[in-house]
C-alpha atoms as a PDB file:
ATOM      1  CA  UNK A   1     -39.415   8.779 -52.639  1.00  0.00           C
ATOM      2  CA  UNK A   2     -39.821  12.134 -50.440  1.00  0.00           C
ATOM      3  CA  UNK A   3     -43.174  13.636 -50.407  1.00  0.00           C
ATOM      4  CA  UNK A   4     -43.398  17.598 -50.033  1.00  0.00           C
ATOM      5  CA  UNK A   5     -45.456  20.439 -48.240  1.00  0.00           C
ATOM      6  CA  UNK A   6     -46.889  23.014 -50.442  1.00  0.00           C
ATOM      7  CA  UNK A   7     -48.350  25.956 -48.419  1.00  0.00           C
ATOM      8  CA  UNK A   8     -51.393  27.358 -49.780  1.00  0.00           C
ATOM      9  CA  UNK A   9     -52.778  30.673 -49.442  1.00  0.00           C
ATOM     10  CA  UNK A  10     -56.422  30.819 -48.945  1.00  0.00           C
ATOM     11  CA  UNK A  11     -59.257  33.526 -49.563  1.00  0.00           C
ATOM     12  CA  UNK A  12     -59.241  36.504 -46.599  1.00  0.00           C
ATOM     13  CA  UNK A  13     -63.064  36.650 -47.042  1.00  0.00           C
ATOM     14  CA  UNK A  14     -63.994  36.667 -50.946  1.00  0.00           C
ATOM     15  CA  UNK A  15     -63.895  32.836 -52.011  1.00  0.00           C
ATOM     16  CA  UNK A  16     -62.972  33.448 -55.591  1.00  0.00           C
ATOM     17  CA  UNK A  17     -60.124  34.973 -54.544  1.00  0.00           C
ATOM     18  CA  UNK A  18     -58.279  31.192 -54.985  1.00  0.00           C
ATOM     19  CA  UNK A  19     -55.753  30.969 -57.713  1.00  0.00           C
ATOM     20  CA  UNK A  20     -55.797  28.045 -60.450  1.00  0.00           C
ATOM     21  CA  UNK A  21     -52.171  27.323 -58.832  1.00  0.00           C
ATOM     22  CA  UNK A  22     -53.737  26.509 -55.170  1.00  0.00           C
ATOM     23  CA  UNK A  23     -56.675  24.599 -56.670  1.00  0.00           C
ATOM     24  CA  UNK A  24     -54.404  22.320 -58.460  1.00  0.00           C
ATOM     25  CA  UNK A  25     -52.312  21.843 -55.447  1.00  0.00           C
ATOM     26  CA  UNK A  26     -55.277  21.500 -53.046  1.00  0.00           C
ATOM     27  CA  UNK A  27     -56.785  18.330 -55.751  1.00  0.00           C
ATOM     28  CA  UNK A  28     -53.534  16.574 -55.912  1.00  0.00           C
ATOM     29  CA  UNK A  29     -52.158  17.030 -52.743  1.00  0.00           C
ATOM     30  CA  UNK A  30     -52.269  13.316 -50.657  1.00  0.00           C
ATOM     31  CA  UNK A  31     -53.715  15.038 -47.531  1.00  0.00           C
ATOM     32  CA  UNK A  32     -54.961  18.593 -46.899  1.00  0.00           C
ATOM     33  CA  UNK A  33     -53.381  20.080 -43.527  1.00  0.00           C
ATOM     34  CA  UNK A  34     -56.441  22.442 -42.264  1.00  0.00           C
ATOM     35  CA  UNK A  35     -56.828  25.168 -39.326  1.00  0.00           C
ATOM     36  CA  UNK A  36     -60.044  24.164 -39.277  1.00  0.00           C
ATOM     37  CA  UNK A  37     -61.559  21.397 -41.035  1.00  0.00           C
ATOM     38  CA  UNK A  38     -65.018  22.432 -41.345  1.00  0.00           C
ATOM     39  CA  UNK A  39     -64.385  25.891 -42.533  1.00  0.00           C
ATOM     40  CA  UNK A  40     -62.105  24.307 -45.010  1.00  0.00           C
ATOM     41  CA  UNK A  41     -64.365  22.237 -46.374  1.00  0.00           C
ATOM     42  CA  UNK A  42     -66.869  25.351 -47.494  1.00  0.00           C
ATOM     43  CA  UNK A  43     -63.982  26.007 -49.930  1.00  0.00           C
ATOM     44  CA  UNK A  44     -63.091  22.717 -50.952  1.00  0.00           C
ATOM     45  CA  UNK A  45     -66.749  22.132 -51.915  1.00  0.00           C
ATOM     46  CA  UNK A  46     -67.352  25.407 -53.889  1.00  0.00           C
ATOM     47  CA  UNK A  47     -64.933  24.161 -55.861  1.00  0.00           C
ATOM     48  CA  UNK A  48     -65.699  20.613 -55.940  1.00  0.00           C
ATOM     49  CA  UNK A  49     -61.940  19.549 -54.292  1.00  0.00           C
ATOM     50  CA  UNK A  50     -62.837  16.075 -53.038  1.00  0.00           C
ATOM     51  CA  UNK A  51     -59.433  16.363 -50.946  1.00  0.00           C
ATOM     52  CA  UNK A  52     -58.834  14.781 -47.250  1.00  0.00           C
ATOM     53  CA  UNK A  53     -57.835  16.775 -44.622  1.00  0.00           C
ATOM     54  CA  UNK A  54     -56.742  16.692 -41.548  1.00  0.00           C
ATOM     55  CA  UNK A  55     -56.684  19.359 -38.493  1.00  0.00           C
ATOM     56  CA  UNK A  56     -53.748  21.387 -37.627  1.00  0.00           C
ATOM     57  CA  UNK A  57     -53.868  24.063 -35.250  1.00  0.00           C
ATOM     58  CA  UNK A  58     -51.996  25.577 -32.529  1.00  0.00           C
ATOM     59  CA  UNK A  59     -53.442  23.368 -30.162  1.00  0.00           C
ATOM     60  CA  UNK A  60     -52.297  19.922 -31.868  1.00  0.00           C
ATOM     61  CA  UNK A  61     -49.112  21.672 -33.939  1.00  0.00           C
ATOM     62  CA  UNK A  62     -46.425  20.107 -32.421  1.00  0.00           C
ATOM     63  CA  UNK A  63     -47.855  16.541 -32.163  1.00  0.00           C
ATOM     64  CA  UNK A  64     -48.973  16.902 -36.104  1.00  0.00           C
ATOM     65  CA  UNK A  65     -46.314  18.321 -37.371  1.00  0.00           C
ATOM     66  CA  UNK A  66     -43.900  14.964 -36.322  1.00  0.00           C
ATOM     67  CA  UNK A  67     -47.400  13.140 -37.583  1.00  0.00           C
ATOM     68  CA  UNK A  68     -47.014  14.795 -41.298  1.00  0.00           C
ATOM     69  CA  UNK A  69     -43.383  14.809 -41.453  1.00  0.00           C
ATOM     70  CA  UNK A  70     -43.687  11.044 -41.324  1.00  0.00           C
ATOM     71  CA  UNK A  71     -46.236  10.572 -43.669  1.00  0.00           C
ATOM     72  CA  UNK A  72     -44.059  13.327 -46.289  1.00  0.00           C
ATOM     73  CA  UNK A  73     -41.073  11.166 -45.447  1.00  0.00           C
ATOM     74  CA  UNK A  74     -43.298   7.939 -46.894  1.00  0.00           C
ATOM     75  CA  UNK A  75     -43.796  10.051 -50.510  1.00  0.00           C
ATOM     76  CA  UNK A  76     -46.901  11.864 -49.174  1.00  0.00           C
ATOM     77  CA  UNK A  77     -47.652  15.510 -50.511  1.00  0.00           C
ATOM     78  CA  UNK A  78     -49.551  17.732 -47.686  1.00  0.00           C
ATOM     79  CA  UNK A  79     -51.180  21.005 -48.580  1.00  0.00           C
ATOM     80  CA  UNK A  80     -50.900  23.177 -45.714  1.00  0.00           C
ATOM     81  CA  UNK A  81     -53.852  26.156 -45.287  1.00  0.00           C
ATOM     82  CA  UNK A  82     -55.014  28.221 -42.858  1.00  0.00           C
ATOM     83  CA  UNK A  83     -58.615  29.724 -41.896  1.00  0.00           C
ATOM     84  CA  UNK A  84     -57.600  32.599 -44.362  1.00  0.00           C
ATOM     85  CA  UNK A  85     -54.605  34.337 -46.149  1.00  0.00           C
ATOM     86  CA  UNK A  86     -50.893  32.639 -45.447  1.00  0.00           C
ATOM     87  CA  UNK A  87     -50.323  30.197 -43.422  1.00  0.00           C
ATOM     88  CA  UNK A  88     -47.654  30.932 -40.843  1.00  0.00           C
ATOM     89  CA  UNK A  89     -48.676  35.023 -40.671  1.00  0.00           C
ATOM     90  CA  UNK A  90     -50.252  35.268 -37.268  1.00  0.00           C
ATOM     91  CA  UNK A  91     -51.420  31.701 -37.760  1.00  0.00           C
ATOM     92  CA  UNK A  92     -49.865  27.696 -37.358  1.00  0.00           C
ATOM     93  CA  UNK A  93     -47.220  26.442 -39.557  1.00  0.00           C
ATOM     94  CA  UNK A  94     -44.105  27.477 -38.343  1.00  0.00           C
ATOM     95  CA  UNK A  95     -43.498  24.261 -36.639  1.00  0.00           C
ATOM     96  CA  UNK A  96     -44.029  22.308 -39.627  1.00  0.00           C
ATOM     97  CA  UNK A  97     -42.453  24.258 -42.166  1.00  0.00           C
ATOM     98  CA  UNK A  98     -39.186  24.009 -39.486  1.00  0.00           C
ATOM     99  CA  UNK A  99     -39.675  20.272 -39.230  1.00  0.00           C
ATOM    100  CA  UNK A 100     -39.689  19.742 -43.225  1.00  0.00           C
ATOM    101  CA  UNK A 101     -36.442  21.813 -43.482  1.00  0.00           C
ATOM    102  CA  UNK A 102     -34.698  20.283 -40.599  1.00  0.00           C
ATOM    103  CA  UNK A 103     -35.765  16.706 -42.650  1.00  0.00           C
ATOM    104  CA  UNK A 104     -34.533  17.719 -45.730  1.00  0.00           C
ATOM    105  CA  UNK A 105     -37.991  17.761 -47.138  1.00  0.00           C
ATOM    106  CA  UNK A 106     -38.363  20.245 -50.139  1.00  0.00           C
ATOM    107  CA  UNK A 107     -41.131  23.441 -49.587  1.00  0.00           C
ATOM    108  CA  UNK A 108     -43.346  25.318 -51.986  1.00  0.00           C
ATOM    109  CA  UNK A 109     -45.054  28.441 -50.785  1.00  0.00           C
ATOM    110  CA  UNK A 110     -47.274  29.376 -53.419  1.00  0.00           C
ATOM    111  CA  UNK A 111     -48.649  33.448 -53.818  1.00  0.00           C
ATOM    112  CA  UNK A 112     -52.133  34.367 -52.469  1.00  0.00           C
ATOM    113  CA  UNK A 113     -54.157  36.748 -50.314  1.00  0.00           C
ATOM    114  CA  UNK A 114     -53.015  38.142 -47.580  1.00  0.00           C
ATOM    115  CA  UNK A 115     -54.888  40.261 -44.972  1.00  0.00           C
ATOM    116  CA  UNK A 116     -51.966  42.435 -44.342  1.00  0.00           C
ATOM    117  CA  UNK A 117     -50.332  43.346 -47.888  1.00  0.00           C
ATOM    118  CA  UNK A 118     -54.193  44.146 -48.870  1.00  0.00           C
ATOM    119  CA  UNK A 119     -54.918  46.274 -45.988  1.00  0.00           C
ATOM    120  CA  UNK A 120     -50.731  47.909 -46.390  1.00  0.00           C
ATOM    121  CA  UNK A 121     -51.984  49.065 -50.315  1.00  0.00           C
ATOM    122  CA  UNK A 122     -55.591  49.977 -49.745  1.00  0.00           C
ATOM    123  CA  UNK A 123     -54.450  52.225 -46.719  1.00  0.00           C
ATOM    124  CA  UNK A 124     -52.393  54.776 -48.647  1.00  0.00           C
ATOM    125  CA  UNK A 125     -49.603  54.623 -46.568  1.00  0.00           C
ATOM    126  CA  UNK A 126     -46.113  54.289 -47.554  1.00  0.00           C
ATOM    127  CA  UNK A 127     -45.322  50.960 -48.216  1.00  0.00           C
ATOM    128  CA  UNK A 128     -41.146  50.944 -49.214  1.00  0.00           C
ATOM    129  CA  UNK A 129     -40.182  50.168 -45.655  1.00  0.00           C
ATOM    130  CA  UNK A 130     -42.605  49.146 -42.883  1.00  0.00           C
ATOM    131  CA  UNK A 131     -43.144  46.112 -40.622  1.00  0.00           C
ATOM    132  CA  UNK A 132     -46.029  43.595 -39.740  1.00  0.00           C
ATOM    133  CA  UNK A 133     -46.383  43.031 -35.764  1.00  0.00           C
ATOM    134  CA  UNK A 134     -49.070  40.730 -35.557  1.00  0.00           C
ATOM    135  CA  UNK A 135     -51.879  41.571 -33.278  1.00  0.00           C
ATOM    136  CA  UNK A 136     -51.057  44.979 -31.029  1.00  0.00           C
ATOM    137  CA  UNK A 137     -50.037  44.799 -27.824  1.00  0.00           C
ATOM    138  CA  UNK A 138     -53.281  44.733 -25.379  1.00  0.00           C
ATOM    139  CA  UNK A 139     -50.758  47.068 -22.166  1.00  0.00           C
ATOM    140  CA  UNK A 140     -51.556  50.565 -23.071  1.00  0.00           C
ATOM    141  CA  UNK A 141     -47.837  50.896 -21.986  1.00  0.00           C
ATOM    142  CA  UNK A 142     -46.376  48.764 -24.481  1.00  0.00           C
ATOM    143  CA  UNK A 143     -48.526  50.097 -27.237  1.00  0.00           C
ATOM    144  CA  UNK A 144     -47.050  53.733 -26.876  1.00  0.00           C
ATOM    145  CA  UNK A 145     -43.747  52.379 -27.163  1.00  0.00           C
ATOM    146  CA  UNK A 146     -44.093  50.578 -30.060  1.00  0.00           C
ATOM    147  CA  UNK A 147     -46.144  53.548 -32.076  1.00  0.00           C
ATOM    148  CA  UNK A 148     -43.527  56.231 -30.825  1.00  0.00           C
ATOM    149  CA  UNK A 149     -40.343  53.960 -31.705  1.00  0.00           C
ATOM    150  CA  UNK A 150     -41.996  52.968 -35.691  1.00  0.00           C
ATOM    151  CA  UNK A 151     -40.546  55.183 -38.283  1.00  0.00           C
ATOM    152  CA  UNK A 152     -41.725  52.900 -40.930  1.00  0.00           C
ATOM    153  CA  UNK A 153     -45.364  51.867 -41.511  1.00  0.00           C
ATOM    154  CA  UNK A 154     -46.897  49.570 -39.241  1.00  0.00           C
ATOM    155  CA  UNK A 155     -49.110  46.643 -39.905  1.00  0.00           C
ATOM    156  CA  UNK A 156     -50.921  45.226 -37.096  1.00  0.00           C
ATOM    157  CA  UNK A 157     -54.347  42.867 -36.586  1.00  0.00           C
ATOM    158  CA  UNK A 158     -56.445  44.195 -34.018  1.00  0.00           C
ATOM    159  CA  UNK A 159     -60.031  42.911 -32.178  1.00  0.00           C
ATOM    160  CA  UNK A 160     -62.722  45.267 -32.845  1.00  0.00           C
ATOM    161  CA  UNK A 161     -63.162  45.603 -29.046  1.00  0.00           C
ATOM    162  CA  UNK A 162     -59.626  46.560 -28.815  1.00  0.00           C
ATOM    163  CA  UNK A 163     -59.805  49.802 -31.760  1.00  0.00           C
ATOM    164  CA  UNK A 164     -60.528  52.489 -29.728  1.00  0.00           C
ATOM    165  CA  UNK A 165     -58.191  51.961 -26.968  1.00  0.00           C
ATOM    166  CA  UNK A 166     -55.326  51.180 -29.274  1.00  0.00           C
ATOM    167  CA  UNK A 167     -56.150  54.615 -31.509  1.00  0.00           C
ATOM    168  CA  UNK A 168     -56.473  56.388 -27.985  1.00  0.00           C
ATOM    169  CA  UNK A 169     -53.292  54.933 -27.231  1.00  0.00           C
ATOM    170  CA  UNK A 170     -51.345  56.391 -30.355  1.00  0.00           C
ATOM    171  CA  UNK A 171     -53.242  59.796 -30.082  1.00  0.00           C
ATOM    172  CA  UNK A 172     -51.567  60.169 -26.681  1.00  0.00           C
ATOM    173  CA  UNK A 173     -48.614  59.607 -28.420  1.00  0.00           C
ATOM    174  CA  UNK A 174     -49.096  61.817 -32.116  1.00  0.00           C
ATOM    175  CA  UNK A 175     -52.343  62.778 -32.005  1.00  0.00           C
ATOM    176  CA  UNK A 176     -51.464  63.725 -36.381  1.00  0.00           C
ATOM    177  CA  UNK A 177     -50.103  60.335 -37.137  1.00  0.00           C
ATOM    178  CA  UNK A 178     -52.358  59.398 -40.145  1.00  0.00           C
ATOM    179  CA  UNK A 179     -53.895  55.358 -39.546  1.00  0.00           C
ATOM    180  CA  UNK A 180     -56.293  53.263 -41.609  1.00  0.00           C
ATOM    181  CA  UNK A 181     -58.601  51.156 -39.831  1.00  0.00           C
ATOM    182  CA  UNK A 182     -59.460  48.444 -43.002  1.00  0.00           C
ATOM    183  CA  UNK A 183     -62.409  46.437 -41.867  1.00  0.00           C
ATOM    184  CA  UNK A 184     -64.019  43.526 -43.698  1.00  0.00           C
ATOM    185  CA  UNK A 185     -61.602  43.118 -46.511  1.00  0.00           C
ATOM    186  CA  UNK A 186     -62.833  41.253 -49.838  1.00  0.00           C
ATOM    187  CA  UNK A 187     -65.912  41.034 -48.288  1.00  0.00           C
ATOM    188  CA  UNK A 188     -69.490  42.357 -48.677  1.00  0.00           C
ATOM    189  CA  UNK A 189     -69.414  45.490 -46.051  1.00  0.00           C
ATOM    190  CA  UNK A 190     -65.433  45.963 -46.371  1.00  0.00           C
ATOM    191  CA  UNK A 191     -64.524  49.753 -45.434  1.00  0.00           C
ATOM    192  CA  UNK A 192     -61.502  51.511 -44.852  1.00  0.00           C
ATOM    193  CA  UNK A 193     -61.535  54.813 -42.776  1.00  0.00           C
ATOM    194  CA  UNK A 194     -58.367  56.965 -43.161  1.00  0.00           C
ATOM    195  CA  UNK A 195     -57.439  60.104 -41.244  1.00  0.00           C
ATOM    196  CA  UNK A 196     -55.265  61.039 -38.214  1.00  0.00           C
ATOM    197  CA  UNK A 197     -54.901  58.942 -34.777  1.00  0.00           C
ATOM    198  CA  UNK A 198     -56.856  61.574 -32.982  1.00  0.00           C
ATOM    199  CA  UNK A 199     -59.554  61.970 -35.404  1.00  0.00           C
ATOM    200  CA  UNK A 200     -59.925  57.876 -35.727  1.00  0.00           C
ATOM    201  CA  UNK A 201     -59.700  57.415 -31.821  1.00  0.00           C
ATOM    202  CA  UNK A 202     -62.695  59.672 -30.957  1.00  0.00           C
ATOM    203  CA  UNK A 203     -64.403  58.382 -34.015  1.00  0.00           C
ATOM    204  CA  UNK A 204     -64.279  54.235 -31.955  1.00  0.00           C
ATOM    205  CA  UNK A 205     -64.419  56.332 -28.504  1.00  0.00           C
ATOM    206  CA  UNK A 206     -68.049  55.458 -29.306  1.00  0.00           C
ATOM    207  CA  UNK A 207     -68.457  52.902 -32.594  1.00  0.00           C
ATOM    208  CA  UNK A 208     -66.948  49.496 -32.086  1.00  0.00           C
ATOM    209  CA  UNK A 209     -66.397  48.640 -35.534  1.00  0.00           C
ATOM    210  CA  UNK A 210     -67.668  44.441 -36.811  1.00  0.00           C
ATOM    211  CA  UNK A 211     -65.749  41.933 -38.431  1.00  0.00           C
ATOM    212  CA  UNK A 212     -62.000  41.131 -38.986  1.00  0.00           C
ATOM    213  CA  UNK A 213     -60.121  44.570 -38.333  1.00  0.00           C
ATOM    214  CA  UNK A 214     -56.265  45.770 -39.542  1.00  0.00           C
ATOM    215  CA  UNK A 215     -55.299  48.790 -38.685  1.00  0.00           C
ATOM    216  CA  UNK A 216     -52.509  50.276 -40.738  1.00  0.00           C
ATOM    217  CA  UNK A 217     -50.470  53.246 -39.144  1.00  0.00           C
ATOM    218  CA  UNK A 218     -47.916  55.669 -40.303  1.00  0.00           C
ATOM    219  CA  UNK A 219     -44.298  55.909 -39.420  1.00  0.00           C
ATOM    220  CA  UNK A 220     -43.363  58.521 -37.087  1.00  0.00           C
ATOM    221  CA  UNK A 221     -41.454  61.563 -38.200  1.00  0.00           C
ATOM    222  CA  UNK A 222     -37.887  60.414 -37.319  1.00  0.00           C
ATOM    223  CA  UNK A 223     -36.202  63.717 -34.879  1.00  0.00           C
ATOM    224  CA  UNK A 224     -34.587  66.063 -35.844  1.00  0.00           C
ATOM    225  CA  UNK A 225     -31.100  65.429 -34.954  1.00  0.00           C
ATOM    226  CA  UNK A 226     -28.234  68.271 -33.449  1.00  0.00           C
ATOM    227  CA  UNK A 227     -24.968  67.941 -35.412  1.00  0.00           C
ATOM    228  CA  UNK A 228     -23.199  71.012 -34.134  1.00  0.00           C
ATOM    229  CA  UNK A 229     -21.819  69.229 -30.517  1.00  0.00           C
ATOM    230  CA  UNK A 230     -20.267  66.462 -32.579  1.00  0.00           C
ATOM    231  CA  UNK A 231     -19.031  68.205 -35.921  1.00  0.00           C
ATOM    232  CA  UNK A 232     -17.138  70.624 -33.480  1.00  0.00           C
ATOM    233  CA  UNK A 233     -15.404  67.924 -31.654  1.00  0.00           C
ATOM    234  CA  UNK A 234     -14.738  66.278 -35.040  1.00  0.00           C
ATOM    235  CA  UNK A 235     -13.263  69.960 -36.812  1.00  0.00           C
ATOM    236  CA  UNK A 236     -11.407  69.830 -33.896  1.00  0.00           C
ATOM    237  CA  UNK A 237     -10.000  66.640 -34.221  1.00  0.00           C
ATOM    238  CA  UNK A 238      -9.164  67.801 -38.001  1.00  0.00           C
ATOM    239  CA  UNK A 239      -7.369  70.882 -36.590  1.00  0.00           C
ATOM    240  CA  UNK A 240      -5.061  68.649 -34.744  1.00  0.00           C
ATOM    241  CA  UNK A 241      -3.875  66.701 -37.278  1.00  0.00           C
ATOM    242  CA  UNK A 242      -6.485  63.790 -37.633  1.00  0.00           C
ATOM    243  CA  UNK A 243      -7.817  62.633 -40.795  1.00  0.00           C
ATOM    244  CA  UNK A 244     -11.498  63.866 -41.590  1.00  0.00           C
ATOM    245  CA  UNK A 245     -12.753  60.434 -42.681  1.00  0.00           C
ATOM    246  CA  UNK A 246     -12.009  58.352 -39.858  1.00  0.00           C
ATOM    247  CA  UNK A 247     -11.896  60.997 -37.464  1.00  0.00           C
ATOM    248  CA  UNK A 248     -15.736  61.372 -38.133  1.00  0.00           C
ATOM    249  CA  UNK A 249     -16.380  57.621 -37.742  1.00  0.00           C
ATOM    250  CA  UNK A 250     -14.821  57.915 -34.178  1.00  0.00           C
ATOM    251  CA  UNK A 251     -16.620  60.981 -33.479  1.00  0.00           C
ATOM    252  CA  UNK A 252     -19.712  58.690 -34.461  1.00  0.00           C
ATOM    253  CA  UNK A 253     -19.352  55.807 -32.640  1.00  0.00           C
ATOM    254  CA  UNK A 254     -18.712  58.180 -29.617  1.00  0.00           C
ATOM    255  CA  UNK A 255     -22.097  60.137 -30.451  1.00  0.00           C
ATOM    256  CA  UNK A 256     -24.307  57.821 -32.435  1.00  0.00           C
ATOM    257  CA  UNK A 257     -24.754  60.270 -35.179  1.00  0.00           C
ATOM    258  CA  UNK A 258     -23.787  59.303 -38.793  1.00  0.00           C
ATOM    259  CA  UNK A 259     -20.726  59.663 -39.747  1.00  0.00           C
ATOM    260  CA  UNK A 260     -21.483  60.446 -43.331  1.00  0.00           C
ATOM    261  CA  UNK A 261     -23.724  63.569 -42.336  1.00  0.00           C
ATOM    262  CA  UNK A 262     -20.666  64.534 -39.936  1.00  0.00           C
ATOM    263  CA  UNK A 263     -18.279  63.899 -43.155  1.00  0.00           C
ATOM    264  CA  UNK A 264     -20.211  66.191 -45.180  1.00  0.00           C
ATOM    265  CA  UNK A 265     -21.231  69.260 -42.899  1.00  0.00           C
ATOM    266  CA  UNK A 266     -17.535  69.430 -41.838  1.00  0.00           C
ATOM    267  CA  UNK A 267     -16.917  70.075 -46.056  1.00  0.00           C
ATOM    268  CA  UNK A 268     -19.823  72.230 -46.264  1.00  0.00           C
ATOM    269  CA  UNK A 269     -18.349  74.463 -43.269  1.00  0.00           C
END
């Protein structure tokens, strides 16, 4: 009989942040998969989770992963956790989760804490389309192309040595864009500092914030866009006989502006 992985979410700093449903998992589970065993443990014994584990970390994940599969394949159930928050965001998993799928071995993610969705809501910043990326980019280079191309809200992990240059960075590119640097979450000296890139950069110019950072930044103001080159061409089009629907998906593909806002201007004229 087929075993299964169950990925469990783990406290981002508060410990009794756990849910009943990862407890349950964590005590029946046949081995505990851990990022680190030792931190691991601190948890397992608050709440008295006499559980074996096992390390798994980016520097043994391939060579484990095969290891667990087997052991799955055999009946086992693993419980697969992480330092903090989901396994698999910004930390190991991936390789096992693939491995179980490509085996035909059934997955259960189960809900938890999460660095990133708690620092998206606490920042105040829309959160109906945006986009997690991780750590930033460390090239100052990079980093202004990624803030000046991000229309929806970005997510991102950062080092607290890294803050000020990364704020600096998106000053130089909107010095208005509104940011929140959440430090600390669930913890005892959590904070969250909103305000624009320019006023947050010259704030770390000089502070170098402590602990576990995410920085949360606002989309930029998508540009304004010209319509009048393209709906001529397309009224012209319509003058010579075309039809105004597909004409203006041709005049679209031609100009890269939508073809419904070309569709409807030309009706408005």
């Amino acid at each position: 009989m087929t075993g299964a992985l169950v990925v469990c979410p783990t406290p981002i700093g508060n410990l009794e942040d756990i849910t009943l449903r990862v407890l349950s998992a964590l005590r029946e589970a046949d081995v505990v998969a851990c990022e680190d065993t030792r931190r691991t443990r601190v948890l397992l014994d608050r709440y008295g989770v006499a559980a074996r584990t096992v390390s798994y970390h980016e520097h043994n994940e391939s060579s484990r992963a095969s290891e667990l599969v087997g052991r799955m394949q055999a009946g086992e159930t693993v419980a697969l956790v992480s330092d903090a928050g989901m396994p698999l965001v910004n930390d190991p998993g991936f390789l096992l989760v693939q491995a179980c799928v490509a085996a035909g071995i059934g997955v259960e993610v189960l809900p938890g804490p999460s660095a990133a969705l708690t620092a998206l809501v606490v920042s105040g910043l829309p959160a109906t389309t945006w986009r997690f990326v991780g750590f930033l980019p460390r090239k100052r280079g990079e980093l202004e192309t990624l803030f000046r191309g991000a229309t929806e809200t970005l997510v991102a992990f950062e080092s607290p040595r890294r803050v000020g240059a990364a704020l600096a960075a998106l000053a130089a590119v909107d010095a208005e864009r509104p940011v929140a640097v959440c430090r600390e979450l669930t913890k005892l000296h959590e904070e969250v500092v909103r305000g624009t890139a320019d006023d947050l950069a010259s704030r770390y110019a000089s502070e170098e914030p402590r602990g576990e950072i995410v920085v949360v930044v606002g989309g930029a103001e998508p540009e304004a866009v010209d319509l009048a080159p393209a709906l001529d061409a397309l009224a012209r089009l319509v003058e010579a006989g075309a039809r105004a629907r597909p004409a203006a998906g041709v005049v679209a593909e031609l100009t890269g502006v939508s073809a419904n806002a070309l569709y409807r201007a030309l009706l408005e004229r």
